[in-house]
Protein backbone atom coordinates (compact mmCIF):
# COMPACT_ATOMS: atom_id res chain seq x y z
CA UNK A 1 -57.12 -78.23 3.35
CA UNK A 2 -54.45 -79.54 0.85
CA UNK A 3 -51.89 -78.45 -1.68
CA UNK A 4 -53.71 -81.19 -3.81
CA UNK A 5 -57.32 -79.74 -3.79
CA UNK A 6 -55.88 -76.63 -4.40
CA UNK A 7 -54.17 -77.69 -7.07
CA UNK A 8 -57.35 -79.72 -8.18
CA UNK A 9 -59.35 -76.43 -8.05
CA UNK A 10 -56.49 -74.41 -10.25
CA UNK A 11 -56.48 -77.26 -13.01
CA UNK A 12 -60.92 -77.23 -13.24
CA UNK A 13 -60.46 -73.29 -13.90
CA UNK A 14 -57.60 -73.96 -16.70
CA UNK A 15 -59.88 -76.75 -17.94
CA UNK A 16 -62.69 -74.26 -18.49
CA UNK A 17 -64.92 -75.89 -15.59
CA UNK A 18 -64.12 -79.86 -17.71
CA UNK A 19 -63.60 -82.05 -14.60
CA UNK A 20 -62.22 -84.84 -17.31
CA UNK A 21 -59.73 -82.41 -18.70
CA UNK A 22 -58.82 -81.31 -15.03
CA UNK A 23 -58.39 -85.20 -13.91
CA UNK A 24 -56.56 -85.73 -16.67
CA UNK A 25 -53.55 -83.34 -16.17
CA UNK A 26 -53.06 -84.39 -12.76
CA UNK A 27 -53.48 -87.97 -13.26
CA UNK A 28 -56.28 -88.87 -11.42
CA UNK A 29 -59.90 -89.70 -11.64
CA UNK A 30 -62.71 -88.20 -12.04
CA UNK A 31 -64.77 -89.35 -8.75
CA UNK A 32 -61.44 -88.16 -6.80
CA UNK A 33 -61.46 -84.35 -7.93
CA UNK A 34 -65.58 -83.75 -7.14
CA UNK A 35 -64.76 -85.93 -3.98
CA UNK A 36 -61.57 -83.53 -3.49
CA UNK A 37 -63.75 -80.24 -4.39
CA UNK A 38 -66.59 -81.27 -2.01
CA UNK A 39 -64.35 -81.91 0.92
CA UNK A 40 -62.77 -78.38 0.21
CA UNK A 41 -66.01 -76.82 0.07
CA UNK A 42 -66.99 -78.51 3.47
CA UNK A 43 -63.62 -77.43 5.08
CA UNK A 44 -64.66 -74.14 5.31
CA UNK A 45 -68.35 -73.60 4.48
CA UNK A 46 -68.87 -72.28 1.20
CA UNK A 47 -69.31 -73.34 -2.28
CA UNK A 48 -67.01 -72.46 -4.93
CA UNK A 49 -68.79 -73.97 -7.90
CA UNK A 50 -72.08 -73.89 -9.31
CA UNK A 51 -73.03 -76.80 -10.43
CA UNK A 52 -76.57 -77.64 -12.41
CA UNK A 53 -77.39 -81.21 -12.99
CA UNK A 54 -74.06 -82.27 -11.70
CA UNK A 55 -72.57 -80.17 -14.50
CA UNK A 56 -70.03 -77.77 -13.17
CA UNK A 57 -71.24 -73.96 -15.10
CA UNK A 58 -69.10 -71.76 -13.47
CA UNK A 59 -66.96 -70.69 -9.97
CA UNK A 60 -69.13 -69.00 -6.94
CA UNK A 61 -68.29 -65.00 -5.92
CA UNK A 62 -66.26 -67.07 -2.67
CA UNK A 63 -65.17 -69.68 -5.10
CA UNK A 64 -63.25 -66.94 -7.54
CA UNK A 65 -61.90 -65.30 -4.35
CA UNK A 66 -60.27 -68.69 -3.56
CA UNK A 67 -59.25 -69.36 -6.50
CA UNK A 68 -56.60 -66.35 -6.83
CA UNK A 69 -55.54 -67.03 -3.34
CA UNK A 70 -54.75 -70.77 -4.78
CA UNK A 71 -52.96 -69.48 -7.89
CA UNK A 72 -50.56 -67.37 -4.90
CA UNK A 73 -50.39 -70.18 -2.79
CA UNK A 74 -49.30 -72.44 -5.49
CA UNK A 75 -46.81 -70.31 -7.11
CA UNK A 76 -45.27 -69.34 -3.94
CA UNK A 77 -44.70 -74.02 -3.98
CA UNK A 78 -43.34 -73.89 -7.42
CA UNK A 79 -40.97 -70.97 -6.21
CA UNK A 80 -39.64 -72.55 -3.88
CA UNK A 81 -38.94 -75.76 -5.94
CA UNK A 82 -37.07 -73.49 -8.44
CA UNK A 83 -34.89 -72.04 -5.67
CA UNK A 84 -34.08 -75.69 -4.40
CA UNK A 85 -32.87 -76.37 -8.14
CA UNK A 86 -30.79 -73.58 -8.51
CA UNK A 87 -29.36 -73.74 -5.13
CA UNK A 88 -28.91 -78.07 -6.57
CA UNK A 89 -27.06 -76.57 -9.80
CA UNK A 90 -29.18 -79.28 -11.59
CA UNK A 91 -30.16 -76.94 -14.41
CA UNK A 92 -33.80 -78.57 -14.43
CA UNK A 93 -36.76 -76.35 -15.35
CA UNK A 94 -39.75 -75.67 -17.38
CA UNK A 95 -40.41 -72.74 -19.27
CA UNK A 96 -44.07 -71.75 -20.64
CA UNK A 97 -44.32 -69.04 -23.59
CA UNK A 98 -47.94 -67.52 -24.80
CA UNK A 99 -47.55 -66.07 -28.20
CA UNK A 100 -49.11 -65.00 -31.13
CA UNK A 101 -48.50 -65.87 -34.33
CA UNK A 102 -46.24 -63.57 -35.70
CA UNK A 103 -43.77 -64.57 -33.12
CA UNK A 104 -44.53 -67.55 -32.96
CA UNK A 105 -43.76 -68.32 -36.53
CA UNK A 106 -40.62 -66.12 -37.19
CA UNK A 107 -39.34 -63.97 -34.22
CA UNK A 108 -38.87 -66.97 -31.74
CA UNK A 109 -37.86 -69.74 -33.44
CA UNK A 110 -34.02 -68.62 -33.15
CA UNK A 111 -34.73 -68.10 -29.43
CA UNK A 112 -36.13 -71.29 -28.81
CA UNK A 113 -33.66 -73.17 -31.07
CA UNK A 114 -30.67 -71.29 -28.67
CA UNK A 115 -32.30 -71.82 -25.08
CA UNK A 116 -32.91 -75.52 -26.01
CA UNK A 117 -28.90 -75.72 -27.17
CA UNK A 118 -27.77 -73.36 -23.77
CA UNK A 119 -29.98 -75.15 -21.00
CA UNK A 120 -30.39 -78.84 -22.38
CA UNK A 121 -32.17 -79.79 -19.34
CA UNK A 122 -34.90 -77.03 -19.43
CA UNK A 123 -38.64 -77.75 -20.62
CA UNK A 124 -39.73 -75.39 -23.23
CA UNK A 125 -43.16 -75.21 -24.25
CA UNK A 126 -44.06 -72.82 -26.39
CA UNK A 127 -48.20 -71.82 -26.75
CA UNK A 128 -49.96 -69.90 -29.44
CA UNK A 129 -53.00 -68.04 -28.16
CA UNK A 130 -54.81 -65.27 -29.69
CA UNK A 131 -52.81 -61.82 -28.84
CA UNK A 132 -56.30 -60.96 -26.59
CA UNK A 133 -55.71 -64.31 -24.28
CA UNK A 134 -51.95 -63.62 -23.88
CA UNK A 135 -52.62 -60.94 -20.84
CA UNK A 136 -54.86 -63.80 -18.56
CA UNK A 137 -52.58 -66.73 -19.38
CA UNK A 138 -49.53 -65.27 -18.01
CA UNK A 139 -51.75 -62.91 -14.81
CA UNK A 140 -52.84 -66.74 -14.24
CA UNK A 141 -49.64 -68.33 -14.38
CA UNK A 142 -50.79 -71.19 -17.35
CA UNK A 143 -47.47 -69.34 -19.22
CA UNK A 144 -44.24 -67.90 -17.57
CA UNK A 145 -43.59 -65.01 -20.14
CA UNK A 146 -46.38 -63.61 -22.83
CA UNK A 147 -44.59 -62.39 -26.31
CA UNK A 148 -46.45 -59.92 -27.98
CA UNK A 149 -46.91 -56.92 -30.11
CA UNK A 150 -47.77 -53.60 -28.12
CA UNK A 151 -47.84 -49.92 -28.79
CA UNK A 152 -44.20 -48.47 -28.78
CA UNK A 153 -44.93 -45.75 -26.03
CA UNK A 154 -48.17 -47.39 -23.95
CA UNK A 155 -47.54 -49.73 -21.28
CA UNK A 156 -49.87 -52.49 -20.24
CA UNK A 157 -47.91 -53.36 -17.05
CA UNK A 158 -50.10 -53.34 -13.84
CA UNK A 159 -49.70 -54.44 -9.80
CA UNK A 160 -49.00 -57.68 -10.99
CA UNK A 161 -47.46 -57.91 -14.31
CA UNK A 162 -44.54 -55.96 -16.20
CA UNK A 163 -44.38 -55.62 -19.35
CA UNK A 164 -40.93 -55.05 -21.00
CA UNK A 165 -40.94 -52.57 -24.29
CA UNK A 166 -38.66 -54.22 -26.71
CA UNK A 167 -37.35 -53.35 -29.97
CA UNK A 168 -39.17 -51.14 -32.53
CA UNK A 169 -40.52 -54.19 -35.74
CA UNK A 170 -39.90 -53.06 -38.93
CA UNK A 171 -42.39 -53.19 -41.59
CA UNK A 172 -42.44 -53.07 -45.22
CA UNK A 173 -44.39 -52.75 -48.06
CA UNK A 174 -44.40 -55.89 -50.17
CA UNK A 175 -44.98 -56.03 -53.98
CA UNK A 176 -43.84 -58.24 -57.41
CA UNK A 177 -40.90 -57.62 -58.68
CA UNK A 178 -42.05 -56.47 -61.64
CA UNK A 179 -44.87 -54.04 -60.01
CA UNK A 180 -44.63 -50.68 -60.85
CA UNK A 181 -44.62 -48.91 -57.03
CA UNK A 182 -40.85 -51.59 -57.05
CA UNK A 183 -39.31 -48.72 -59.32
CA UNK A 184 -39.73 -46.36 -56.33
CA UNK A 185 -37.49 -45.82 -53.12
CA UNK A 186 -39.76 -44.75 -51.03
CA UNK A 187 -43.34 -44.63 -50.30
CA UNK A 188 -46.39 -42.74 -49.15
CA UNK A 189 -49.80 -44.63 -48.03
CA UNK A 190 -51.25 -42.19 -50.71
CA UNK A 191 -49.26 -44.47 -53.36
CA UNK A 192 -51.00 -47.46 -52.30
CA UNK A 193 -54.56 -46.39 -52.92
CA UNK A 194 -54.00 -46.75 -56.40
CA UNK A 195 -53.16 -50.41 -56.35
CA UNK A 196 -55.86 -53.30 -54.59
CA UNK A 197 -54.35 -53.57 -50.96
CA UNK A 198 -54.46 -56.60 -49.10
CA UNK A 199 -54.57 -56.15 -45.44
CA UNK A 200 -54.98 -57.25 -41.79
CA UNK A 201 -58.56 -57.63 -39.84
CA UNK A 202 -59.16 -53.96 -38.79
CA UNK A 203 -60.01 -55.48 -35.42
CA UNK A 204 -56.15 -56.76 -35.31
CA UNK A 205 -53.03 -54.85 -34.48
CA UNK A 206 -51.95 -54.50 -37.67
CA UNK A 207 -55.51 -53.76 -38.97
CA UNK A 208 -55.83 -50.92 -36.40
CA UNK A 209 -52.19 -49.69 -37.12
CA UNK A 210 -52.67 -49.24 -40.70
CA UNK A 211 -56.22 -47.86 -40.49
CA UNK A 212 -55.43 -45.60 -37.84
CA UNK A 213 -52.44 -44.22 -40.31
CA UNK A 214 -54.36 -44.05 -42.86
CA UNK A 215 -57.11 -41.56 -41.21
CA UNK A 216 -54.59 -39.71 -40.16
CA UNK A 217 -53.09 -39.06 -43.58
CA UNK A 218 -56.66 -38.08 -44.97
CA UNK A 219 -57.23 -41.28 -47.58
CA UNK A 220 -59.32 -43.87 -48.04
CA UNK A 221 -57.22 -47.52 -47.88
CA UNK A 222 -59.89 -49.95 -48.28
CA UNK A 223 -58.22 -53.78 -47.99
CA UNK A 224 -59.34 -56.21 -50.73
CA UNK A 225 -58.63 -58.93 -48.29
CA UNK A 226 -58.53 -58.79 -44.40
CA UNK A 227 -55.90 -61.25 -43.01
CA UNK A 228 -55.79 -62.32 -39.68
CA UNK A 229 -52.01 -63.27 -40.35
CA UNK A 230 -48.95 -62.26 -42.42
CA UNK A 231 -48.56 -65.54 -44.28
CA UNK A 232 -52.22 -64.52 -45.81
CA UNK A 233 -51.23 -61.27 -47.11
CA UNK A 234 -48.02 -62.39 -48.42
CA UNK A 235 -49.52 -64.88 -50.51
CA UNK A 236 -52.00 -63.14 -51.85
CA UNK A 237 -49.00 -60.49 -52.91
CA UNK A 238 -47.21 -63.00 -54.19
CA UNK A 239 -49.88 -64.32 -56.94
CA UNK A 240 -50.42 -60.42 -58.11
CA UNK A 241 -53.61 -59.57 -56.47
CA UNK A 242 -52.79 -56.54 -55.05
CA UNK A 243 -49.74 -54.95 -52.43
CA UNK A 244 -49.40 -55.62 -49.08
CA UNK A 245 -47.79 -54.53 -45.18
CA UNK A 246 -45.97 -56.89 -43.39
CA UNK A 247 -43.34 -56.89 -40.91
CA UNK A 248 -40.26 -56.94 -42.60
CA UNK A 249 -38.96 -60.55 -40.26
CA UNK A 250 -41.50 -62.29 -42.85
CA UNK A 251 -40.49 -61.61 -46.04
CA UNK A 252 -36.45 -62.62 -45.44
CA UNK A 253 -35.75 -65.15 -48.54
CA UNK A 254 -38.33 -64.12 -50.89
CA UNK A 255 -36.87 -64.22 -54.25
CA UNK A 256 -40.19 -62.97 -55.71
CA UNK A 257 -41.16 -60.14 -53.64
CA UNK A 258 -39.69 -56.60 -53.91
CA UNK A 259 -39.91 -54.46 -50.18
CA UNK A 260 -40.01 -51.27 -49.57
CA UNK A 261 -39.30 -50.20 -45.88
CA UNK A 262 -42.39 -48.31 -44.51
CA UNK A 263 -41.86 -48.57 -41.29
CA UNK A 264 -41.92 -44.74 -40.73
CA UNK A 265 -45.61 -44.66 -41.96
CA UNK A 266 -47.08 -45.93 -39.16
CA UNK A 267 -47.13 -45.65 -35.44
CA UNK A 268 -44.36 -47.48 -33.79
CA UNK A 269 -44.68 -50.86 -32.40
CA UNK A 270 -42.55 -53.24 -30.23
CA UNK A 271 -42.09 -56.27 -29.27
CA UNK A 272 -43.48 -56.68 -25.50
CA UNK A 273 -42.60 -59.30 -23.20
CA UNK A 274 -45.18 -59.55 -20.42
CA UNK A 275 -44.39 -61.56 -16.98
CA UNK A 276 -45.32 -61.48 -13.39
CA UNK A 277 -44.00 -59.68 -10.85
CA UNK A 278 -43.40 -62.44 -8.71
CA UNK A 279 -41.95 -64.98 -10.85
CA UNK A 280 -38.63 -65.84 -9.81
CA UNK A 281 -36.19 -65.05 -12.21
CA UNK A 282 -34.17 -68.46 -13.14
CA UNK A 283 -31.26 -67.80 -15.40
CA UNK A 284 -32.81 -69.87 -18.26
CA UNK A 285 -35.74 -67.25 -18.30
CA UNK A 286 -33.80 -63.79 -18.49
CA UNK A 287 -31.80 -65.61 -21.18
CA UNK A 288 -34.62 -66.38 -23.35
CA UNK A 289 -36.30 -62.71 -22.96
CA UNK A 290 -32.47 -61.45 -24.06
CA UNK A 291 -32.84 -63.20 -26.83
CA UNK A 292 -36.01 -62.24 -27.84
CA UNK A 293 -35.23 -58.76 -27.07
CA UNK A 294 -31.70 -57.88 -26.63
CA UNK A 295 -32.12 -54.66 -24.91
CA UNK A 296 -32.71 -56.21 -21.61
CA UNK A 297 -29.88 -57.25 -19.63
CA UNK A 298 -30.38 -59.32 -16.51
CA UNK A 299 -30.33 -56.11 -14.03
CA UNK A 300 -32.82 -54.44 -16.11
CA UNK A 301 -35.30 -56.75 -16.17
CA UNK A 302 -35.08 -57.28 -12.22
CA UNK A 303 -35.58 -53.63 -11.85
CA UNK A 304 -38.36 -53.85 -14.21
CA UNK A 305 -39.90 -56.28 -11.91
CA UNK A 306 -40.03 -53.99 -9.18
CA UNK A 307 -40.77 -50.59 -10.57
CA UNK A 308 -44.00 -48.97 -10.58
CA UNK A 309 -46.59 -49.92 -12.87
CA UNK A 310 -46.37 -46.84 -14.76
CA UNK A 311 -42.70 -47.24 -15.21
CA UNK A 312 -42.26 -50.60 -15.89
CA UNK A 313 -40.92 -50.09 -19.75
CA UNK A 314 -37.45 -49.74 -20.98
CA UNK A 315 -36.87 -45.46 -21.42
């Protein structure tokens, strides 16, 4: 058995079962990683794929079971490769961020523009998934940290990954100028029902958040338009079709939107930064969670790492 096949085996389950794609990101061939596979699976007597027509459709019951025992094995290698660079003072390093698009497009590009400027010599690839993907690409290692937007008291941390509670995002209600809920200070959901609301996908976050208030509150806040993203919802705002939600990072600069703050209508919700337990803490990575979420100094994140599950938030 070899670190290669292993690593062959990790790269067909990120590939989703493509042996091209899997050659491909290790630079080899084709023949080589069913020739690599096969020898594996003759090492020590099982299958671990199932294939149909020479068509790889999925990994065996023994070949899953393998499979997380490679993704340990491996990370335990790239460990100690990062403890050989620090202990080098080299300041090499890669860093792999799953986000979603909120963060993506306006809470990380600050982050990302200071990490590049403080550790020139460090990789940083940043991924946007869809917020339900974020949890397996970072329990699988195929992203370091996962950047996200979670309930302000629930915690999705578990044996293997904590998550980290950040701060509380702000959201406003967004409007013309000239609209007539701009005259007002504050508002109540009950003032929106009079005006066409464009909203979030009730399946999303946001779409949950704001139905959820709403039933609580007793009225009926039927979205003209479901948006799967902020950018959506603004624009429709901002050609007079209606009023709108939004996090209050997305509307900095917009001459011709008026905000309300109404962040107090709604449920509270942070930003979460999700990693695994056992990823070895580099100083390029607790800087870039700092700066995505200031509230966690070096020492608490360490301790986050290994708390409970249960207790593996910020208090």
């Amino acid at each position: 058995m070899t670190l290669q096949q292993l690593r062959l085996l990790r790269a067909i389950s990120r590939a989703g079962l493509n042996i091209s794609a899997a050659s491909g990101a290790l630079n080899t061939s084709q023949p080589n990683v069913s020739r690599q596979i096969k020898a594996l699976e003759a090492e020590i007597g099982i299958e671990l794929l199932m294939r149909k027509k020479n068509r790889i459709v999925g990994f065996t019951t023994g070949g899953r079971a393998v499979l997380q025992q490679a993704e340990r094995i491996l990370r335990q290698i790239e460990t100690i490769g990062d403890i050989a660079q620090d202990a080098r003072g080299g300041g090499e390093g890669r860093l792999i961020v799953a986000t979603s698009h909120l963060h993506a497009r306006y809470t990380l590009l600050d982050p990302f523009a200071r990490l590049r400027e403080k550790h020139p010599k460090v990789e940083l690839l940043l991924i946007q998934a869809d917020i339900k993907d974020l949890p397996r690409l970072v329990q699988d290692g195929e992203a370091d940290l996962g950047i996200s937007t979670g309930d302000a008291q629930a915690t999705r941390s578990s044996a293997e990954v904590a998550t980290l509670k950040g701060e509380v995002i702000k959201r406003s209600a967004i409007m013309l100028r000239q609209h007539p809920l701009a005259a007002k200070k504050s508002l109540s959901l009950a003032d929106l029902t009079h005006y066409p609301f464009i909203g979030y996908n009730p399946r999303s976050v946001g779409g949950r958040m704001i139905a959820d208030a709403a039933q609580k509150a007793g009225i009926d806040l039927r979205p003209i338009v479901q948006a799967e993203d902020s950018d959506v919802i603004r624009a429709y705002v901002e050609h007079g079709l209606g009023v709108g939600i939004v996090p209050t990072v997305c509307i900095a600069g917009k001459t011709r939107l008026h905000a309300i703050d109404a962040t107090h209508l709604f449920a509270a919700t942070t930003v979460d930064v999700s990693l695994r337990r056992d990823l070895y803490l580099r100083s390029y990575i607790t800087d870039f969670i700092q700066m995505a979420s200031p509230k966690w100094s070096a020492s608490a994140i360490k301790r986050a790492l290994t708390a409970p599950a249960a207790k593996a938030r910020k208090s």
